[in-house]
N, C-alpha and C. Protein backbone atom coordinates (compact mmCIF):
# COMPACT_ATOMS: atom_id res chain seq x y z
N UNK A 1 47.17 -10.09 -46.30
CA UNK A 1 45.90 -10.33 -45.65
C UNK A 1 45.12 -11.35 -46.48
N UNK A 2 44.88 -12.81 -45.62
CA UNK A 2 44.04 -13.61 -46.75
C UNK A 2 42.68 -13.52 -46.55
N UNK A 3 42.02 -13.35 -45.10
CA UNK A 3 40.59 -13.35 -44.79
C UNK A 3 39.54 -12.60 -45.91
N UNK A 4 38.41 -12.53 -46.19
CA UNK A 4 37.44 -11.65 -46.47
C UNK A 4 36.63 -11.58 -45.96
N UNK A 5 36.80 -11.44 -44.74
CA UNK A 5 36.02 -10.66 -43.46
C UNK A 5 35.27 -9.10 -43.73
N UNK A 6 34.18 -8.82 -43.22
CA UNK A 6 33.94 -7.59 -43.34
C UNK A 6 34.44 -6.34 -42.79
N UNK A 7 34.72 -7.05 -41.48
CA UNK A 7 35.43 -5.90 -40.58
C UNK A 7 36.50 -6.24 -39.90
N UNK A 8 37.68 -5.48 -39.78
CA UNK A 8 39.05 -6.18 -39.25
C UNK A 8 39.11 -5.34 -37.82
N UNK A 9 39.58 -6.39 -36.34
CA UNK A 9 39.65 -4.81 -35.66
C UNK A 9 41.40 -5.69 -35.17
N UNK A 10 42.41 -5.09 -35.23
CA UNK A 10 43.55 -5.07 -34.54
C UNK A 10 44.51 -4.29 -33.27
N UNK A 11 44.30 -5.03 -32.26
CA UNK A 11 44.81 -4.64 -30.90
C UNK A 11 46.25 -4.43 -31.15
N UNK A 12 47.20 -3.33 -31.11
CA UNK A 12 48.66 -3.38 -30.55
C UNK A 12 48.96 -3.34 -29.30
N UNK A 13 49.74 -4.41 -28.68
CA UNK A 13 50.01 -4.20 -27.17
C UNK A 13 51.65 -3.64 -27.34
N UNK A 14 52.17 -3.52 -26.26
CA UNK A 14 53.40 -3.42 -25.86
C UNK A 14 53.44 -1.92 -24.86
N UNK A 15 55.17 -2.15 -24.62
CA UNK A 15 55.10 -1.22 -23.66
C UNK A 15 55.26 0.22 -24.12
N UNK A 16 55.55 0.98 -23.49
CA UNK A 16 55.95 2.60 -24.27
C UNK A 16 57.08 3.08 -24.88
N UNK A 17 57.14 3.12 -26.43
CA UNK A 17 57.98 3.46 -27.23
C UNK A 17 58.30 1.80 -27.61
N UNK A 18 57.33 0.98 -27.77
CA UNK A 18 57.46 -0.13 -28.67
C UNK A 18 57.75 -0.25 -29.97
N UNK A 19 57.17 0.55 -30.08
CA UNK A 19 56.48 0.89 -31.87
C UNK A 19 55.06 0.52 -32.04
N UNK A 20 54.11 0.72 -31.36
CA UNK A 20 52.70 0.57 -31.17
C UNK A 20 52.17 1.57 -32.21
N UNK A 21 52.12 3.00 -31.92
CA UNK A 21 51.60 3.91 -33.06
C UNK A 21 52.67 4.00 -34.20
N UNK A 22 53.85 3.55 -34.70
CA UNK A 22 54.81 3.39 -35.87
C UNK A 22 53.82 2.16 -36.70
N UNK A 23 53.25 1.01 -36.21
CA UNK A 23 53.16 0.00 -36.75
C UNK A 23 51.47 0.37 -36.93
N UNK A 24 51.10 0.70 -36.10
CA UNK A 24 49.56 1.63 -36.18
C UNK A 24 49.34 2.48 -37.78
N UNK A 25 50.38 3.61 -38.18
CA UNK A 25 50.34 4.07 -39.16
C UNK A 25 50.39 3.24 -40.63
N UNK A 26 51.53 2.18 -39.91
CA UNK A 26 51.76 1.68 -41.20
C UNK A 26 50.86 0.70 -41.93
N UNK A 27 49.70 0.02 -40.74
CA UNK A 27 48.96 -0.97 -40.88
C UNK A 27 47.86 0.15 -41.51
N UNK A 28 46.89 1.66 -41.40
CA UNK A 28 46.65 2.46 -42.19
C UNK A 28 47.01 2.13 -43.29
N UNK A 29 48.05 2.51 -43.79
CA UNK A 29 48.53 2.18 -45.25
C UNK A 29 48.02 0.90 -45.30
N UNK A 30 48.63 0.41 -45.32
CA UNK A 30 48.56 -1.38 -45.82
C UNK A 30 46.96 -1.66 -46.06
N UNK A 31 45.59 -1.42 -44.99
CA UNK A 31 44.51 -1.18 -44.99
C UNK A 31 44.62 -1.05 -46.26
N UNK A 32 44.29 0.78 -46.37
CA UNK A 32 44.13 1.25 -47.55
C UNK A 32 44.36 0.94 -48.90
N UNK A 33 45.42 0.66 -48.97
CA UNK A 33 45.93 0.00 -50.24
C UNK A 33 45.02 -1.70 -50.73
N UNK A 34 44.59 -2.11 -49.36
CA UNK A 34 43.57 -3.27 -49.61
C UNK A 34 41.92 -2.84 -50.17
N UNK A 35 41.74 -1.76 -49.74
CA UNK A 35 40.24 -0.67 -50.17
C UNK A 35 39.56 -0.44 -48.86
N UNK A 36 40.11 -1.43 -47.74
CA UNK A 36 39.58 -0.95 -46.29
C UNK A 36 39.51 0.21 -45.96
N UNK A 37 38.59 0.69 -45.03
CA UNK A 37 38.25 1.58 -44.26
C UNK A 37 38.81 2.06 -42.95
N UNK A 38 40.14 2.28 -42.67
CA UNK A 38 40.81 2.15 -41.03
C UNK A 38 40.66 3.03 -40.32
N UNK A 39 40.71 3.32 -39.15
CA UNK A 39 40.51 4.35 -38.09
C UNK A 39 41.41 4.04 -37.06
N UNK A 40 42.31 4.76 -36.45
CA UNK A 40 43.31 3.92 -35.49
C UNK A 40 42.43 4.65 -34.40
N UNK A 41 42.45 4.11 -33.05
CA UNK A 41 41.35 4.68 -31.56
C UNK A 41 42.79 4.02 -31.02
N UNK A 42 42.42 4.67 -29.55
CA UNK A 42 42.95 4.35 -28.50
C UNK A 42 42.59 4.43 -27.22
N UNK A 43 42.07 3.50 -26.31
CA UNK A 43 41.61 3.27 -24.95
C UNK A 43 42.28 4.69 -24.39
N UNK A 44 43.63 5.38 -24.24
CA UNK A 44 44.06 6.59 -23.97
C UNK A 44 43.25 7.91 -24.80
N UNK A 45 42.63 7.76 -25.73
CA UNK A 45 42.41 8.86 -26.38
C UNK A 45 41.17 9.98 -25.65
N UNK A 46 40.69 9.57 -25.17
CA UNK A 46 39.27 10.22 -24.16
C UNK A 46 39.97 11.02 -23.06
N UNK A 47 41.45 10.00 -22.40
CA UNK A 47 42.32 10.74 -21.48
C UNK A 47 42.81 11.97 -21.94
N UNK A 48 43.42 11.90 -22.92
CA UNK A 48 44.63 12.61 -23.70
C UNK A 48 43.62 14.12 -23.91
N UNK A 49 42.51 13.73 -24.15
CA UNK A 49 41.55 14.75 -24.92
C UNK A 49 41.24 15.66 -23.20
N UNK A 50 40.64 15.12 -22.41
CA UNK A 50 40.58 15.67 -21.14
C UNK A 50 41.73 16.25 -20.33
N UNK A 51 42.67 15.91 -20.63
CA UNK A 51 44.49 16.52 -20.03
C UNK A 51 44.69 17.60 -20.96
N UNK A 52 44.47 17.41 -21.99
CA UNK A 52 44.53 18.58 -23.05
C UNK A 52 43.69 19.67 -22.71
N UNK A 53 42.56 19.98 -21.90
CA UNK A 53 41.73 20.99 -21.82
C UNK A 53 42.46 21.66 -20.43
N UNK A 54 43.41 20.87 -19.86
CA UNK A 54 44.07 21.99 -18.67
C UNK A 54 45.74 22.05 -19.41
N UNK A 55 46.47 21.07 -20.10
CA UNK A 55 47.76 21.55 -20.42
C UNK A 55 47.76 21.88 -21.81
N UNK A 56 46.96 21.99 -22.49
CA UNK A 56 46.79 22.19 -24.07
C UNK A 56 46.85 21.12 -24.91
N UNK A 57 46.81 21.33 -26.09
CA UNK A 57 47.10 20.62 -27.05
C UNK A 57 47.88 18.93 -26.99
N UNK A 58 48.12 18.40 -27.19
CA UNK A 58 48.64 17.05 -27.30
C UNK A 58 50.06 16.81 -28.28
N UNK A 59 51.27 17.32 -27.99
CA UNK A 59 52.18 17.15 -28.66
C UNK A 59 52.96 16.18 -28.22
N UNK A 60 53.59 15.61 -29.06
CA UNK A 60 54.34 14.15 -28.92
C UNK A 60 55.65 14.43 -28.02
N UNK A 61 56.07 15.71 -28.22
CA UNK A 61 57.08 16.36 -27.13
C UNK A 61 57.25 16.40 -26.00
N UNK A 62 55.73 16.24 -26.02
CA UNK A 62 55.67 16.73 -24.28
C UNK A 62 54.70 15.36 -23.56
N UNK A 63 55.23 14.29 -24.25
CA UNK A 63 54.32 12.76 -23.82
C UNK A 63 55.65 11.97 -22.55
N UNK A 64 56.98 12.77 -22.62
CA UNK A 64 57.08 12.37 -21.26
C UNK A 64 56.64 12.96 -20.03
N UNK A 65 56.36 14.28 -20.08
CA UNK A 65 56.25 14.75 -19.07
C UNK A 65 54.56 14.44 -18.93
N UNK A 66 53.83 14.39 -19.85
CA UNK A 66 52.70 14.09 -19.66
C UNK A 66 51.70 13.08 -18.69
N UNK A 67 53.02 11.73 -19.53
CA UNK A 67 52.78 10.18 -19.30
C UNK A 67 52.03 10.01 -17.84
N UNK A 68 52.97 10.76 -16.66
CA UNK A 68 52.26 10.12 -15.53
C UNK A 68 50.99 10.83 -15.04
N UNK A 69 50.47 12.14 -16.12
CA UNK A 69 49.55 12.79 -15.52
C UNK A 69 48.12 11.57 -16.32
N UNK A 70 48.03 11.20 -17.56
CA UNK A 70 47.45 9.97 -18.53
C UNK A 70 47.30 8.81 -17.77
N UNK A 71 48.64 8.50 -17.36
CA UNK A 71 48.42 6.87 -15.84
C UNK A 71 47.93 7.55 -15.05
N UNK A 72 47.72 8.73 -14.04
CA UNK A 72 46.86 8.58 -12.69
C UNK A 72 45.37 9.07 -13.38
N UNK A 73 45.00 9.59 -14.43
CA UNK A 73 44.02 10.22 -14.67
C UNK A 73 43.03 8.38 -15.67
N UNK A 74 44.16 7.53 -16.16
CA UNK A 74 43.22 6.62 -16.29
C UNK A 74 42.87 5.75 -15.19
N UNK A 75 44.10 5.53 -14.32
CA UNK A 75 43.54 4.71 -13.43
C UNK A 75 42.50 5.34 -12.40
N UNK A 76 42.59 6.16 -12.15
CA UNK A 76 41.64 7.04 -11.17
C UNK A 76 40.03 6.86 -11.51
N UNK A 77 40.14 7.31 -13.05
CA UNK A 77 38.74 6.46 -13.23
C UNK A 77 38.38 5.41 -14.00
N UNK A 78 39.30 4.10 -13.44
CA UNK A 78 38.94 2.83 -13.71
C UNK A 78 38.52 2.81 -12.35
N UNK A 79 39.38 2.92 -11.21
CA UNK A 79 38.28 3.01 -9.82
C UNK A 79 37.37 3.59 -9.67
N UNK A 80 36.75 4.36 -10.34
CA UNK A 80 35.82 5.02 -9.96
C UNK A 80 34.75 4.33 -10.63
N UNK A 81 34.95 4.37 -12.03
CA UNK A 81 33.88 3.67 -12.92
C UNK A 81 33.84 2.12 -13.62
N UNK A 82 34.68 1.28 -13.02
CA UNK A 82 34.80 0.04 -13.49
C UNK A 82 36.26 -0.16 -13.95
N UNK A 83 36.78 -0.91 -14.15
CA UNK A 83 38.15 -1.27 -15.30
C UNK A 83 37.60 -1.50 -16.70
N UNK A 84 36.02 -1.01 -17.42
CA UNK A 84 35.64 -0.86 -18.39
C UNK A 84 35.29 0.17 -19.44
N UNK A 85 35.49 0.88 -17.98
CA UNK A 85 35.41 2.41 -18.30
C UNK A 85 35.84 2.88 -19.79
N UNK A 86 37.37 2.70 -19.87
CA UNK A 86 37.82 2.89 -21.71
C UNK A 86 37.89 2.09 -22.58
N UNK A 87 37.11 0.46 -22.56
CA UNK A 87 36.71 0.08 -23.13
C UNK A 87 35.24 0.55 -23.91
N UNK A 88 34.50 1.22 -22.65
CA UNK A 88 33.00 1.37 -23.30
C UNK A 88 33.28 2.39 -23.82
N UNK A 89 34.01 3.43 -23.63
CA UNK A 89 34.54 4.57 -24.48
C UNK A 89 34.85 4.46 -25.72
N UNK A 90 36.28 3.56 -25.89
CA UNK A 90 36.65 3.16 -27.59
C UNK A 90 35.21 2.76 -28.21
N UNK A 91 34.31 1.70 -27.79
CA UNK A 91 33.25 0.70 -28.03
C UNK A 91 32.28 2.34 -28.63
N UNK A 92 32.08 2.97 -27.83
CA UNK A 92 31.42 3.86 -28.51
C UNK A 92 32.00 4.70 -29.95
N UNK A 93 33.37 5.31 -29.31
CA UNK A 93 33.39 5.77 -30.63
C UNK A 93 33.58 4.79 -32.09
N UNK A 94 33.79 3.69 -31.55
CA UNK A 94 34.26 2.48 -32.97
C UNK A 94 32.55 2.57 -33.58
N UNK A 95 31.87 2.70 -32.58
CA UNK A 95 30.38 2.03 -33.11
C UNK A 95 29.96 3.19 -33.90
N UNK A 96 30.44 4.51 -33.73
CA UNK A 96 30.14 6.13 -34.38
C UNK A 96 30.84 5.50 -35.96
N UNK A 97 32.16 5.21 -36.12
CA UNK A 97 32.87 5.41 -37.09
C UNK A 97 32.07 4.04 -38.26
N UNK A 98 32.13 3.11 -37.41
CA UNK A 98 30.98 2.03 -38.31
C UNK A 98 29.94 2.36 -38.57
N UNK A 99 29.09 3.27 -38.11
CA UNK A 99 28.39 3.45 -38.74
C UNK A 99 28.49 4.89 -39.79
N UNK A 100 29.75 5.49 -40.09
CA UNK A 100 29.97 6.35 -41.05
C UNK A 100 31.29 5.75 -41.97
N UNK A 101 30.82 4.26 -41.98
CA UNK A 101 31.62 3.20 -43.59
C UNK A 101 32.96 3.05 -43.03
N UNK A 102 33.52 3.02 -41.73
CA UNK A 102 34.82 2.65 -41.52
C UNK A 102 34.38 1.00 -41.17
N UNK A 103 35.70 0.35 -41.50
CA UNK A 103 35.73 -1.06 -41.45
C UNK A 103 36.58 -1.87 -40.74
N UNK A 104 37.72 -1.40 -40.27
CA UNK A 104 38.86 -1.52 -39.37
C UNK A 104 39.41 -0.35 -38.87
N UNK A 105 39.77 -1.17 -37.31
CA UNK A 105 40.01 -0.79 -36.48
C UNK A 105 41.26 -1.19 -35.65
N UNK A 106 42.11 -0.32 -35.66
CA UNK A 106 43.21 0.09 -34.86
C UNK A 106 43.51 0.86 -33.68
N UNK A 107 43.62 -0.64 -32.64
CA UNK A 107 43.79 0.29 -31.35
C UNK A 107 45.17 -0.06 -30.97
N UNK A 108 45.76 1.04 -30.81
CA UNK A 108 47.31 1.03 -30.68
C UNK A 108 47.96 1.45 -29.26
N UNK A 109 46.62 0.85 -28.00
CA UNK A 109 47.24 1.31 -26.77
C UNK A 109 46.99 -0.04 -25.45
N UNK A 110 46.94 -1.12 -26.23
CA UNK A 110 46.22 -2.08 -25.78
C UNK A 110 47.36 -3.00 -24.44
N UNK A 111 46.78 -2.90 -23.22
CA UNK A 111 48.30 -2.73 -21.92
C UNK A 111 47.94 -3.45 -21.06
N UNK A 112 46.01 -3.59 -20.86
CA UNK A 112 46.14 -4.80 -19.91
C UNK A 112 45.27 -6.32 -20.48
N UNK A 113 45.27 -7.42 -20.39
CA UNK A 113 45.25 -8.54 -20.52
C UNK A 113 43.49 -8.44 -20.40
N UNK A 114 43.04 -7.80 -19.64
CA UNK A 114 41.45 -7.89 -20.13
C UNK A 114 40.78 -6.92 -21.34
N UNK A 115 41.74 -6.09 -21.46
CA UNK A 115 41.54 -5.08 -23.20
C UNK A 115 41.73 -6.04 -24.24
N UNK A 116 43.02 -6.93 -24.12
CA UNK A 116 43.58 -7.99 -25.13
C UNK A 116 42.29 -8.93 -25.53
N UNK A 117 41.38 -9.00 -24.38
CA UNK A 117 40.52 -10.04 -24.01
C UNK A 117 39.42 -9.71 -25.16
N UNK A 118 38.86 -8.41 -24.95
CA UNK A 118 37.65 -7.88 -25.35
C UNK A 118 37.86 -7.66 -26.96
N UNK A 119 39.35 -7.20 -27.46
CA UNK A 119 39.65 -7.27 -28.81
C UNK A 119 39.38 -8.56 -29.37
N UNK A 120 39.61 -9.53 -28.56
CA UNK A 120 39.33 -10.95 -29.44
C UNK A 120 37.76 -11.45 -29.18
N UNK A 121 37.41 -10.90 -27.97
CA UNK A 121 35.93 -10.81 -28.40
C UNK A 121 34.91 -10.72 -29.27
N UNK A 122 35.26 -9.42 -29.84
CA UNK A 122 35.08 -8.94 -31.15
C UNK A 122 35.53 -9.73 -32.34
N UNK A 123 36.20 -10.49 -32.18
CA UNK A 123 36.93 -10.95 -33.66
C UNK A 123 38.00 -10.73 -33.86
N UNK A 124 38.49 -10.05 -33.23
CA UNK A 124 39.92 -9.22 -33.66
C UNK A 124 41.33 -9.75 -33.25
N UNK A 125 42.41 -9.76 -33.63
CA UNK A 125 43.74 -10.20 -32.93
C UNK A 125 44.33 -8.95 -32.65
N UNK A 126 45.16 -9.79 -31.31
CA UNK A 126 45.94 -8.93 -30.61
C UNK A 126 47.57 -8.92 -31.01
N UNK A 127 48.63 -8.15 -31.26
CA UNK A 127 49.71 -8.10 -31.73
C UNK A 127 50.39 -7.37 -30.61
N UNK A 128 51.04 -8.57 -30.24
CA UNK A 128 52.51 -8.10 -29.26
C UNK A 128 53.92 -7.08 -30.12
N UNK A 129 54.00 -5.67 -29.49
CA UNK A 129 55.33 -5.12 -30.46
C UNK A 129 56.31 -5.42 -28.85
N UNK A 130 57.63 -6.12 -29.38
CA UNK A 130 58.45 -6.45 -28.34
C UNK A 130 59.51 -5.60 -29.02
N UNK A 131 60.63 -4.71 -27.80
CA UNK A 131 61.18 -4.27 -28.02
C UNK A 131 61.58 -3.84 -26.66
N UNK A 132 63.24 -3.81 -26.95
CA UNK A 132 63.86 -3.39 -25.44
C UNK A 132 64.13 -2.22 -25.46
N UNK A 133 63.38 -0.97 -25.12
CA UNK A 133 63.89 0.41 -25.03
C UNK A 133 65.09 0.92 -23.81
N UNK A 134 65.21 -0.31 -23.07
CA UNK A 134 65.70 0.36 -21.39
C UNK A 134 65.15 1.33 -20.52
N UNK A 135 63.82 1.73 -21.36
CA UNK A 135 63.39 2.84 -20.49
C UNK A 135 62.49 1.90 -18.71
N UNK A 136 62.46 2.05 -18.29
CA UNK A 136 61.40 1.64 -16.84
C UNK A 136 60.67 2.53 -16.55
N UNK A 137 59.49 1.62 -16.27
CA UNK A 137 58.62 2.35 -15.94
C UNK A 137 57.34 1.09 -14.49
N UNK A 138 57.34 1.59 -13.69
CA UNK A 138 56.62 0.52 -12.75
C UNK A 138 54.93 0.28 -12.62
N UNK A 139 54.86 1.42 -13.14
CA UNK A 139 53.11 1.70 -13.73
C UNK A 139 52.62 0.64 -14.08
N UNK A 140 51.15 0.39 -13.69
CA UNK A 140 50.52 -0.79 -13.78
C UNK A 140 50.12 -0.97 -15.03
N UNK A 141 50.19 -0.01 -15.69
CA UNK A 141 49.70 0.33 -17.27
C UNK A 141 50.99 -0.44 -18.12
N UNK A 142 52.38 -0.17 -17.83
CA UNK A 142 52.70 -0.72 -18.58
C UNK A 142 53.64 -1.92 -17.89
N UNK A 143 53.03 -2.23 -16.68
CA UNK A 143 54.03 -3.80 -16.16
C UNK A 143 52.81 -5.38 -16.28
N UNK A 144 51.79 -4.57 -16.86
CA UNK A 144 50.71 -5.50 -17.44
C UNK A 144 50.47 -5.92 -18.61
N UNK A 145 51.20 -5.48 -19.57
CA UNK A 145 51.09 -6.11 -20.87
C UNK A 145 52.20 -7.10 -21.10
N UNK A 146 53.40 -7.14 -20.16
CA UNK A 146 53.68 -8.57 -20.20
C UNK A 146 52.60 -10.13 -20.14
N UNK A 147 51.83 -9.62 -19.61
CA UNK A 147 50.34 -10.86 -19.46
C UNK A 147 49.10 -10.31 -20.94
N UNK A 148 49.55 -9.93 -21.30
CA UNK A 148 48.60 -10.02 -22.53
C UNK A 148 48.89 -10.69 -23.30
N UNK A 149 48.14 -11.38 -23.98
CA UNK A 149 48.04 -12.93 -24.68
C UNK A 149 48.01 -11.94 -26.25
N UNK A 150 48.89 -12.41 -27.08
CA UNK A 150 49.14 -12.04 -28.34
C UNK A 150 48.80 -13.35 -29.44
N UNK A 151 48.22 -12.95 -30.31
CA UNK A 151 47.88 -13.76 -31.65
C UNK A 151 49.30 -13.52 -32.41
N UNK A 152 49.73 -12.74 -32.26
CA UNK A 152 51.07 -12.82 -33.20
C UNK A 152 52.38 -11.56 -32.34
N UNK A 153 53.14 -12.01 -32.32
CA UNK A 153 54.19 -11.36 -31.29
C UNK A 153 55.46 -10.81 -32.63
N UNK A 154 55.64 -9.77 -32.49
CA UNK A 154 56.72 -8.94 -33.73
C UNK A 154 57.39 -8.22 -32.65
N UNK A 155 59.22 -8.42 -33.11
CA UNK A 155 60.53 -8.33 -32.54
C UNK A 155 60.83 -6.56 -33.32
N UNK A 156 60.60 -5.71 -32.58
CA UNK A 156 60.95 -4.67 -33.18
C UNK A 156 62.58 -4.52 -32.56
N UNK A 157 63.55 -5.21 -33.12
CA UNK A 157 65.11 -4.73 -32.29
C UNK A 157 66.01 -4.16 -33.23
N UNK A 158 65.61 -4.12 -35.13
CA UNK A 158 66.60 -3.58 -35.81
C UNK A 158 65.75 -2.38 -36.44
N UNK A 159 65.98 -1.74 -37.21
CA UNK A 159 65.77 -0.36 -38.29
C UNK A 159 64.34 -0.53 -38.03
N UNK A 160 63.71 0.53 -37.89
CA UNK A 160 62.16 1.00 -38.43
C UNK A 160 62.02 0.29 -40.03
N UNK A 161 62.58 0.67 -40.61
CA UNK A 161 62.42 -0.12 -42.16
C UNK A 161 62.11 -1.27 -41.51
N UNK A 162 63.03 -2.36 -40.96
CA UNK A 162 63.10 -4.07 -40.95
C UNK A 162 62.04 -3.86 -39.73
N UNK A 163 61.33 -3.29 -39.16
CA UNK A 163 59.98 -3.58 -38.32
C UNK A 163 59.08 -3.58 -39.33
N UNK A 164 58.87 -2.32 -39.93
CA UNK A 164 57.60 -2.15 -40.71
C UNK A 164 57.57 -3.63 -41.61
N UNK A 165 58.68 -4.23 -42.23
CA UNK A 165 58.75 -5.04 -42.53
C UNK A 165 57.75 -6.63 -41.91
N UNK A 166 58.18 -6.35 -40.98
CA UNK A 166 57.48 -7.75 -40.39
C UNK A 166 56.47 -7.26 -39.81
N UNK A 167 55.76 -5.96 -39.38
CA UNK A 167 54.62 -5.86 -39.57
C UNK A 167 53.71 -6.04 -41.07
N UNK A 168 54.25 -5.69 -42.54
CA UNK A 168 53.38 -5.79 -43.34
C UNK A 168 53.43 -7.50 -43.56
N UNK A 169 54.69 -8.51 -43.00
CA UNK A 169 54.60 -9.86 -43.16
C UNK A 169 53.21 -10.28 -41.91
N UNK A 170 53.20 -10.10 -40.69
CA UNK A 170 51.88 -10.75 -40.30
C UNK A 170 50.87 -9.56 -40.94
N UNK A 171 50.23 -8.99 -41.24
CA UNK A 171 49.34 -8.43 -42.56
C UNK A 171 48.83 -9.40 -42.74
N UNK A 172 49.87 -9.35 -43.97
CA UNK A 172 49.69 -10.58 -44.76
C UNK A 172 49.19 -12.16 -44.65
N UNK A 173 49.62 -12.42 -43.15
CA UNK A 173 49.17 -14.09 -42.68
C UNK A 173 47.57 -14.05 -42.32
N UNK A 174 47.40 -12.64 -42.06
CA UNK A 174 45.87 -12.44 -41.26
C UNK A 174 44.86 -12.93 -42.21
């Protein structure tokens, strides 16, 4: 990381099971070890928290069967309340955590091209994780982050080691 910026905020796009929250954790570390302040958010997290009060808890186990109840429950109220709806959501809680000394920000769910938009608004770059899982999925959530405009695009296709890798190399270029 060369900047000395006060506040860093970094968008991960890609599709599901990219390595979006793998590279999320690891950019935590890396933060930290700089003396930053990180918080990872996610435009999904307000969902996840409201699905959780009728199926419980939030386990990573149960995020396939989940997935399509998260897509109709965000899109449902982007029609209802704007396509800003979980933007003004993250926007709030980021603005809670800044003002209790956090300094960067990690959003690790970033899927359509006007989220990508609003991260660089702010200041922030957006990071494409590319990776071919074979999984499909036709959801608008994730056949839209092919159109999100990336500041820096990372090839996750060998070992978790050799990703984290070239995630702590763009780090470093930032």
């Amino acid at each position: 990381m060369t900047g000395k910026k006060s506040e860093f905020i970094i968008g991960l796009a890609g599709t599901k099971r990219s390595g979006k929250t793998t590279a999320a954790r690891h950019l935590i570390a890396l933060a930290e070890q700089q003396g930053l302040v990180p918080i990872r958010l996610g435009f999904a997290d307000p969902i996840k928290a409201e699905v959780a009060k009728i199926f419980g808890t939030y386990k990573e186990e149960d995020k396939a069967i989940l997935r399509p109840v998260y897509q109709a429950v965000g899109q449902s109220m982007k029609e209802l309340h704007g396509k800003d709806i979980w933007i003004k959501r993250l926007l709030e809680a980021w603005n809670h955590y800044r003002n209790h000394g956090y300094n960067m920000l990690i959003i690790d769910d970033v899927r359509f091209p006007f989220e990508g938009e609003w991260v660089r608004n702010l200041g922030g770059q957006v990071w494409k994780i590319i990776r071919d899982t074979g999984l499909k999925d036709d959801h608008v959530s994730e056949t839209s982050v092919k159109s999100v405009k990336a500041d820096h695009s990372i090839l996750n296709s060998m070992s978790e080691q050799d990703f984290l890798v070239k995630v702590t190399n763009t780090w470093i270029q930032m």
